[in-house]
C-alpha atoms as a PDB file:
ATOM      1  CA  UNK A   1       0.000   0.000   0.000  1.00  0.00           C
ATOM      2  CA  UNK A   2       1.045   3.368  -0.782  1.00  0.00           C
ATOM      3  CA  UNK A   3       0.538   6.763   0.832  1.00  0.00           C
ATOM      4  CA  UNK A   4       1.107  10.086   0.204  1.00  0.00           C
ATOM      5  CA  UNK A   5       1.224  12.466   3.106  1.00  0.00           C
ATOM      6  CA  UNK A   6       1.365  16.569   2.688  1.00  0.00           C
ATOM      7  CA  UNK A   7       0.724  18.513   5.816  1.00  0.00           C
ATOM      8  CA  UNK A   8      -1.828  20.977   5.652  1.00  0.00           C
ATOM      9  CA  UNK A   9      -0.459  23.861   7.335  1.00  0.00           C
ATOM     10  CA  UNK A  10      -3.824  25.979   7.670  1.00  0.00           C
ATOM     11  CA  UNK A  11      -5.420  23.233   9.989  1.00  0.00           C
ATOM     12  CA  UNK A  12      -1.923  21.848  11.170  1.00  0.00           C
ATOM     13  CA  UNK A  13      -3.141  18.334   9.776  1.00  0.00           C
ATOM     14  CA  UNK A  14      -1.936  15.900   7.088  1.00  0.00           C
ATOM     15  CA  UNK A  15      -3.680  15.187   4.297  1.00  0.00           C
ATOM     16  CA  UNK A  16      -2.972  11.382   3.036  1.00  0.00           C
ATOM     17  CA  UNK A  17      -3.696   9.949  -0.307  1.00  0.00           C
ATOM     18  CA  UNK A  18      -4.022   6.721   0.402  1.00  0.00           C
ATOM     19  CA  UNK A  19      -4.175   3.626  -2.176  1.00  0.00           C
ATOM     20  CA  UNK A  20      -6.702   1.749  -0.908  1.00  0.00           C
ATOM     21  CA  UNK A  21      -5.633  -1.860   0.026  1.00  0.00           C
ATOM     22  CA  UNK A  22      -7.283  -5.024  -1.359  1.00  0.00           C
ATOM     23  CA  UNK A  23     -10.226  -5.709   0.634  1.00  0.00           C
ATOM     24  CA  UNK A  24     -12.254  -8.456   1.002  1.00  0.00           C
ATOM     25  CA  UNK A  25     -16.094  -9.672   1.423  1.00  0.00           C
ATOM     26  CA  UNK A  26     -15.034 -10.026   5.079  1.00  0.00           C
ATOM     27  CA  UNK A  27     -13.093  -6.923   5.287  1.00  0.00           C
ATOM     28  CA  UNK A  28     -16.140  -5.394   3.765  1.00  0.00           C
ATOM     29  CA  UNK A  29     -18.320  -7.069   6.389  1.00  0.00           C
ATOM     30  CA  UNK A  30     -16.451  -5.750   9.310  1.00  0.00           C
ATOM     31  CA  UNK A  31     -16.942  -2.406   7.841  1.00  0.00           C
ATOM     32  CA  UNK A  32     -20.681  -2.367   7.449  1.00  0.00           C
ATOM     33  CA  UNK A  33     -20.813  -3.875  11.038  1.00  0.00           C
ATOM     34  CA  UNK A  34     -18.398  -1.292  13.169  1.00  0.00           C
ATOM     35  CA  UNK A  35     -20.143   1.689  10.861  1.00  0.00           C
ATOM     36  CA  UNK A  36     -23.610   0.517  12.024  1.00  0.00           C
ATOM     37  CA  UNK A  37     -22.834  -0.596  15.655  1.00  0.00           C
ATOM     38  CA  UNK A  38     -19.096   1.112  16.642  1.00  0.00           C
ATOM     39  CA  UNK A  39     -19.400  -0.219  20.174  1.00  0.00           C
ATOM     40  CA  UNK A  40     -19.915  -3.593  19.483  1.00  0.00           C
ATOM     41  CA  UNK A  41     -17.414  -6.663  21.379  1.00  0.00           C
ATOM     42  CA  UNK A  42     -15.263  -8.402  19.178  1.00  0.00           C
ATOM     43  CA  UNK A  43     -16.813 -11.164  20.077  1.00  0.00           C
ATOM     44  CA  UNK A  44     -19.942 -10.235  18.586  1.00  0.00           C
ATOM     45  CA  UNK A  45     -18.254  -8.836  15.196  1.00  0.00           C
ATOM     46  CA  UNK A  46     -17.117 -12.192  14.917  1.00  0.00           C
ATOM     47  CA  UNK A  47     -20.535 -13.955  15.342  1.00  0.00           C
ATOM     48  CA  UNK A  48     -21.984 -11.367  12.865  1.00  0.00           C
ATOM     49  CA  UNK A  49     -19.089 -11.994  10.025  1.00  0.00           C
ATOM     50  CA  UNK A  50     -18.592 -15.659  10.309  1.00  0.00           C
ATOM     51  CA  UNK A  51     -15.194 -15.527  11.690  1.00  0.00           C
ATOM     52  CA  UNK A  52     -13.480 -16.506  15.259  1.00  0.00           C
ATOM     53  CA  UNK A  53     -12.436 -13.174  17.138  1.00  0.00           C
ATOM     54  CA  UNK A  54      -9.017 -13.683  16.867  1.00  0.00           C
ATOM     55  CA  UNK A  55      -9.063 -13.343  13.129  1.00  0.00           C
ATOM     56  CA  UNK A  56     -11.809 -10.741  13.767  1.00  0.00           C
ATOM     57  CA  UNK A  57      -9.502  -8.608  15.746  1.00  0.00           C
ATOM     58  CA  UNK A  58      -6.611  -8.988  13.733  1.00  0.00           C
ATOM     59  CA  UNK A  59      -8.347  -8.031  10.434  1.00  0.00           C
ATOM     60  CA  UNK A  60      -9.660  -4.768  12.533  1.00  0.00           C
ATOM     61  CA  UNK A  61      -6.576  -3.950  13.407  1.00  0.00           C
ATOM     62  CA  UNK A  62      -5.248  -3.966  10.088  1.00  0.00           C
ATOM     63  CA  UNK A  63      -8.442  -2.102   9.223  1.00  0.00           C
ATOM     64  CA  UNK A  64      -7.573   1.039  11.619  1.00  0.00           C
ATOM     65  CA  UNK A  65      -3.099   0.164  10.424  1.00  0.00           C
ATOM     66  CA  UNK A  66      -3.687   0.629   7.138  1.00  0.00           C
ATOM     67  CA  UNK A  67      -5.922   3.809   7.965  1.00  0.00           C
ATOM     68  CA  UNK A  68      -9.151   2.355   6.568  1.00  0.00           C
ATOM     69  CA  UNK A  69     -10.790   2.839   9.797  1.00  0.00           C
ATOM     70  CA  UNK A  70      -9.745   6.451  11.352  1.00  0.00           C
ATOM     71  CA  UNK A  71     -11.630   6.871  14.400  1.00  0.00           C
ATOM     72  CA  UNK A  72     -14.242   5.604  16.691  1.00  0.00           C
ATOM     73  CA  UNK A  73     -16.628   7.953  18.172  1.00  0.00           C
ATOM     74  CA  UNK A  74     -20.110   8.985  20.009  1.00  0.00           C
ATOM     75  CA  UNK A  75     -22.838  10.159  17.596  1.00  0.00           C
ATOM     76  CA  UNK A  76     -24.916  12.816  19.534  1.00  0.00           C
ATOM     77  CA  UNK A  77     -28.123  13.879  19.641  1.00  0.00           C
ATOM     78  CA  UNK A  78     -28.434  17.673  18.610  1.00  0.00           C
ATOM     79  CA  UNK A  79     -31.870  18.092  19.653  1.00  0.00           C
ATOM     80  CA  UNK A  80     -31.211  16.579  23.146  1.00  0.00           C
ATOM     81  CA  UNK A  81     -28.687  19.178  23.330  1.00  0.00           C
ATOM     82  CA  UNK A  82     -30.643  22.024  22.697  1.00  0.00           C
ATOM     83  CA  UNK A  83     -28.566  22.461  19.739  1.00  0.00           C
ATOM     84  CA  UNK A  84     -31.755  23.059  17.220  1.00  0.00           C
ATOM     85  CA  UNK A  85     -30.701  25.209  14.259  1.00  0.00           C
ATOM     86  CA  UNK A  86     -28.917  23.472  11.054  1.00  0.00           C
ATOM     87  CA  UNK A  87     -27.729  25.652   8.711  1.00  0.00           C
ATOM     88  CA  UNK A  88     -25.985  25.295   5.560  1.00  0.00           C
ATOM     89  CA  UNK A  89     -23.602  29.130   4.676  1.00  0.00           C
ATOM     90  CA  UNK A  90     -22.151  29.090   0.916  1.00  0.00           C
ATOM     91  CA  UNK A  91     -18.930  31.585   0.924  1.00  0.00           C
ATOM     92  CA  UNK A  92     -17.514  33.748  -1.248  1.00  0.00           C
ATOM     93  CA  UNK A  93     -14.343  34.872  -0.711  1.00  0.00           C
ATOM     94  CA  UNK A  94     -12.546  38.227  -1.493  1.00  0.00           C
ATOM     95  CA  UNK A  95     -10.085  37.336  -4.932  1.00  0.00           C
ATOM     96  CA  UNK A  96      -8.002  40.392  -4.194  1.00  0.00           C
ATOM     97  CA  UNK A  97      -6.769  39.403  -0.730  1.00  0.00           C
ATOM     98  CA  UNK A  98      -3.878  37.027  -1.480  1.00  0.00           C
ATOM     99  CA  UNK A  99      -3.255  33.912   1.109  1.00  0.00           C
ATOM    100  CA  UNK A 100      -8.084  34.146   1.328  1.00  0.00           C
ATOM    101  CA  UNK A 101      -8.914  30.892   1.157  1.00  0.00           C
ATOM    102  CA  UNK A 102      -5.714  30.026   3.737  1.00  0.00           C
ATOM    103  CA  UNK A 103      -6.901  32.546   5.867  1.00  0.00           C
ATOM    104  CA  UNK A 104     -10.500  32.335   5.879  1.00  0.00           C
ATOM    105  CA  UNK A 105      -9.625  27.885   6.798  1.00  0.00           C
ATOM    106  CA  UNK A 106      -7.137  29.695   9.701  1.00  0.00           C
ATOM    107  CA  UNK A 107     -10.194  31.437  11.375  1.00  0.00           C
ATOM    108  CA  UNK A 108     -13.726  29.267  10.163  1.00  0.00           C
ATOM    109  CA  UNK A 109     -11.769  25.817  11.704  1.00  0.00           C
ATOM    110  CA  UNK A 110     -11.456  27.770  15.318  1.00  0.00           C
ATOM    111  CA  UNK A 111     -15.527  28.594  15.159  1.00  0.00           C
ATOM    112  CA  UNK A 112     -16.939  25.413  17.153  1.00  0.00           C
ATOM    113  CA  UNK A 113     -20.314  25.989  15.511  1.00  0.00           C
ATOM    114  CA  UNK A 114     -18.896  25.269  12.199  1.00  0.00           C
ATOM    115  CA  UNK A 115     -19.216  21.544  12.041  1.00  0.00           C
ATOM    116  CA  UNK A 116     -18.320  21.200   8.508  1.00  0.00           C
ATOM    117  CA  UNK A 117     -16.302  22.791   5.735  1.00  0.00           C
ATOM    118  CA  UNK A 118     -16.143  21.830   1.900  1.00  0.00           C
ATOM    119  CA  UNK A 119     -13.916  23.642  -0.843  1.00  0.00           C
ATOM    120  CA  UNK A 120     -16.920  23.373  -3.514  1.00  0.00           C
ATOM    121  CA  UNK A 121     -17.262  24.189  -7.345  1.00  0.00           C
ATOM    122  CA  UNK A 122     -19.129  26.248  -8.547  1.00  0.00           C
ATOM    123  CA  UNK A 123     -20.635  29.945  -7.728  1.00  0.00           C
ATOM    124  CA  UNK A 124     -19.333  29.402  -4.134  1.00  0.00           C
ATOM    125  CA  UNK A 125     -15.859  28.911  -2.644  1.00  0.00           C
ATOM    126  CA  UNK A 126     -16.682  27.385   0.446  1.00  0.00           C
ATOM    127  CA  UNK A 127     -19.581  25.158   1.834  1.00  0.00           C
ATOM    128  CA  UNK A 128     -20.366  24.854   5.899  1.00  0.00           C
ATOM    129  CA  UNK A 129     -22.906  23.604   8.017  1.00  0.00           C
ATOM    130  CA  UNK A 130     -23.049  24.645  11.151  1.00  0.00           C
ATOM    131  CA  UNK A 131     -25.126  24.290  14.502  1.00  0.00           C
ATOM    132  CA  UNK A 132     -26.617  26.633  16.910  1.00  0.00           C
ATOM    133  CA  UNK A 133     -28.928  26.323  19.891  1.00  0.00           C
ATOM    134  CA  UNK A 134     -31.788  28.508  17.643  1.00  0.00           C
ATOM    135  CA  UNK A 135     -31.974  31.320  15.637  1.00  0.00           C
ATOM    136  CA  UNK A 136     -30.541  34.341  18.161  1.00  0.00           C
ATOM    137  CA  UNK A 137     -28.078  32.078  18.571  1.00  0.00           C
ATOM    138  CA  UNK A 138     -27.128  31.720  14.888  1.00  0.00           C
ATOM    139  CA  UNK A 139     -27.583  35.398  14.251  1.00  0.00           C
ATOM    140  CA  UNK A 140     -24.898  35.937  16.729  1.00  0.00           C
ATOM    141  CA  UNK A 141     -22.971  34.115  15.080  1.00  0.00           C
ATOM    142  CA  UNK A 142     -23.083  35.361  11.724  1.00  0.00           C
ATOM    143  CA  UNK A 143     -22.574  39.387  13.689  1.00  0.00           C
ATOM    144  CA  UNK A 144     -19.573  38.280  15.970  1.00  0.00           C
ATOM    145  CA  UNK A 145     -18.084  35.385  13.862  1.00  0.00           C
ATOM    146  CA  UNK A 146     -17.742  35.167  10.149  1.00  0.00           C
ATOM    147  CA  UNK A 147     -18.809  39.263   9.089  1.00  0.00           C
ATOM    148  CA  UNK A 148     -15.847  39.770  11.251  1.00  0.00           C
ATOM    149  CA  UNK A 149     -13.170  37.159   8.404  1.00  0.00           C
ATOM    150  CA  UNK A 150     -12.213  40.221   6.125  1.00  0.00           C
ATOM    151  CA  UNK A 151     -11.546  37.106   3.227  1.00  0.00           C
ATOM    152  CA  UNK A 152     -15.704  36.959   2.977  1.00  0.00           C
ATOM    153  CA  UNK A 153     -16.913  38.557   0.511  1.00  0.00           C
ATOM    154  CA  UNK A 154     -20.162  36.772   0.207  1.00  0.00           C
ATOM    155  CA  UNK A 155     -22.299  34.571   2.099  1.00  0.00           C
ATOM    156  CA  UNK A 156     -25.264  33.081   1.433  1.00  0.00           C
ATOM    157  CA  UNK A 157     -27.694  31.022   4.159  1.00  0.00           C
ATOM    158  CA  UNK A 158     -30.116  28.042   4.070  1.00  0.00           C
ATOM    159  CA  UNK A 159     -31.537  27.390   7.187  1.00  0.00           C
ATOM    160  CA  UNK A 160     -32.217  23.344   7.362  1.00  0.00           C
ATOM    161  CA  UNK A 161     -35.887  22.723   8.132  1.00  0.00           C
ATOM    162  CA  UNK A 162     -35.657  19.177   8.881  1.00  0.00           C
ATOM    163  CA  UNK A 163     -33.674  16.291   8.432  1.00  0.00           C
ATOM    164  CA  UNK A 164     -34.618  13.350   6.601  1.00  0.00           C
ATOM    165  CA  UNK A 165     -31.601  11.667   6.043  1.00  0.00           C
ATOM    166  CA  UNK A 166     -28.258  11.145   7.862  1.00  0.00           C
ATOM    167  CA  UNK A 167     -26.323   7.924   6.873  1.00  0.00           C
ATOM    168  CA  UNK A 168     -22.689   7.834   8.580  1.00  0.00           C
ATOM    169  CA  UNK A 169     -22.767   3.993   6.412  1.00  0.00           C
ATOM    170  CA  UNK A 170     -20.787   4.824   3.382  1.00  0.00           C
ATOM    171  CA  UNK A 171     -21.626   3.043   0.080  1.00  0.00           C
ATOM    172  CA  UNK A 172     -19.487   0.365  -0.279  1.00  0.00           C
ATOM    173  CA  UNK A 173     -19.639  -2.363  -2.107  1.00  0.00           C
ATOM    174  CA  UNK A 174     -20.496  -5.591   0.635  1.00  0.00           C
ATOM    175  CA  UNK A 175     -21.530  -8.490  -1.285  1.00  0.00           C
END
């Protein structure tokens, strides 16, 4: 397997290109299981795939090695948080400025409301979805946060009604 690491020196991260190893039906098992149920035993994952759990927990392992499988983490309730306003801001950023979009990353990755951000095509430069407790809230945001990133020249705001879909299963092949 090869990988490609450049460090991304707005967000003091790497970025990897990875070539993807060869997987198998198993392999692809394991990952429909630990995306569905992340907390489940080994023993269990085993019973569910077919396999004995030392086999199981050797494939995971190579699973989270090989970098396949990043991270395992709580998925939260934003409505039992009081955290009730989705909304989705398209950016435009200022072309004059020179270093914008490294800038603009600097300061939107330090906002904890922003829960997402997306380099897009298209009439936008930027796509993020972020989370507030309600609309005061959001508007507060918008005033003390991102007016005050002098790379914005633009933004544009969908607030998210309702959600009707929210898969954290990607499509992979499993059969």
């Amino acid at each position: 397997m090869q990988r490609f690491i450049r460090l991304n020196p707005v967000l003091k991260t790497t970025t990897m290109s990875i070539k993807a190893p060869k997987l198998d039906e198993i392999d692809f098992k394991i990952l429909k299981v630990l995306q569905e149920e992340g907390k489940i035993s080994n023993l269990n994952l085993s019973k569910k795939i077919g396999l004995s759990p030392a086999p199981t927990l050797e494939r995971v392992k190579k699973l989270e090695q090989s970098g396949v499988i990043n991270s395992y983490h709580a998925q939260l309730d934003e409505i039992a948080l009081g955290l009730n306003l989705n909304a989705l801001v398209q950016i435009t950023l200022v072309r004059q400025l020179p270093d914008a979009a490294e800038n603009f990353l600097k300061q939107a990755y330090n906002i904890p409301e922003v829960m997402e951000v997306y380099q897009v095509t298209g009439n936008y430069d930027f796509h993020l979805r972020v989370i507030t407790k309600d609309i005061l809230d959001f508007e507060r945001l918008i005033r003390e946060e991102l007016s005050k990133i002098d790379e914005i020249a633009n933004l544009q705001t969908m607030v998210v009604l309702r959600k009707h879909k929210a898969s954290h299963v990607l499509p992979l092949k499993y059969d």
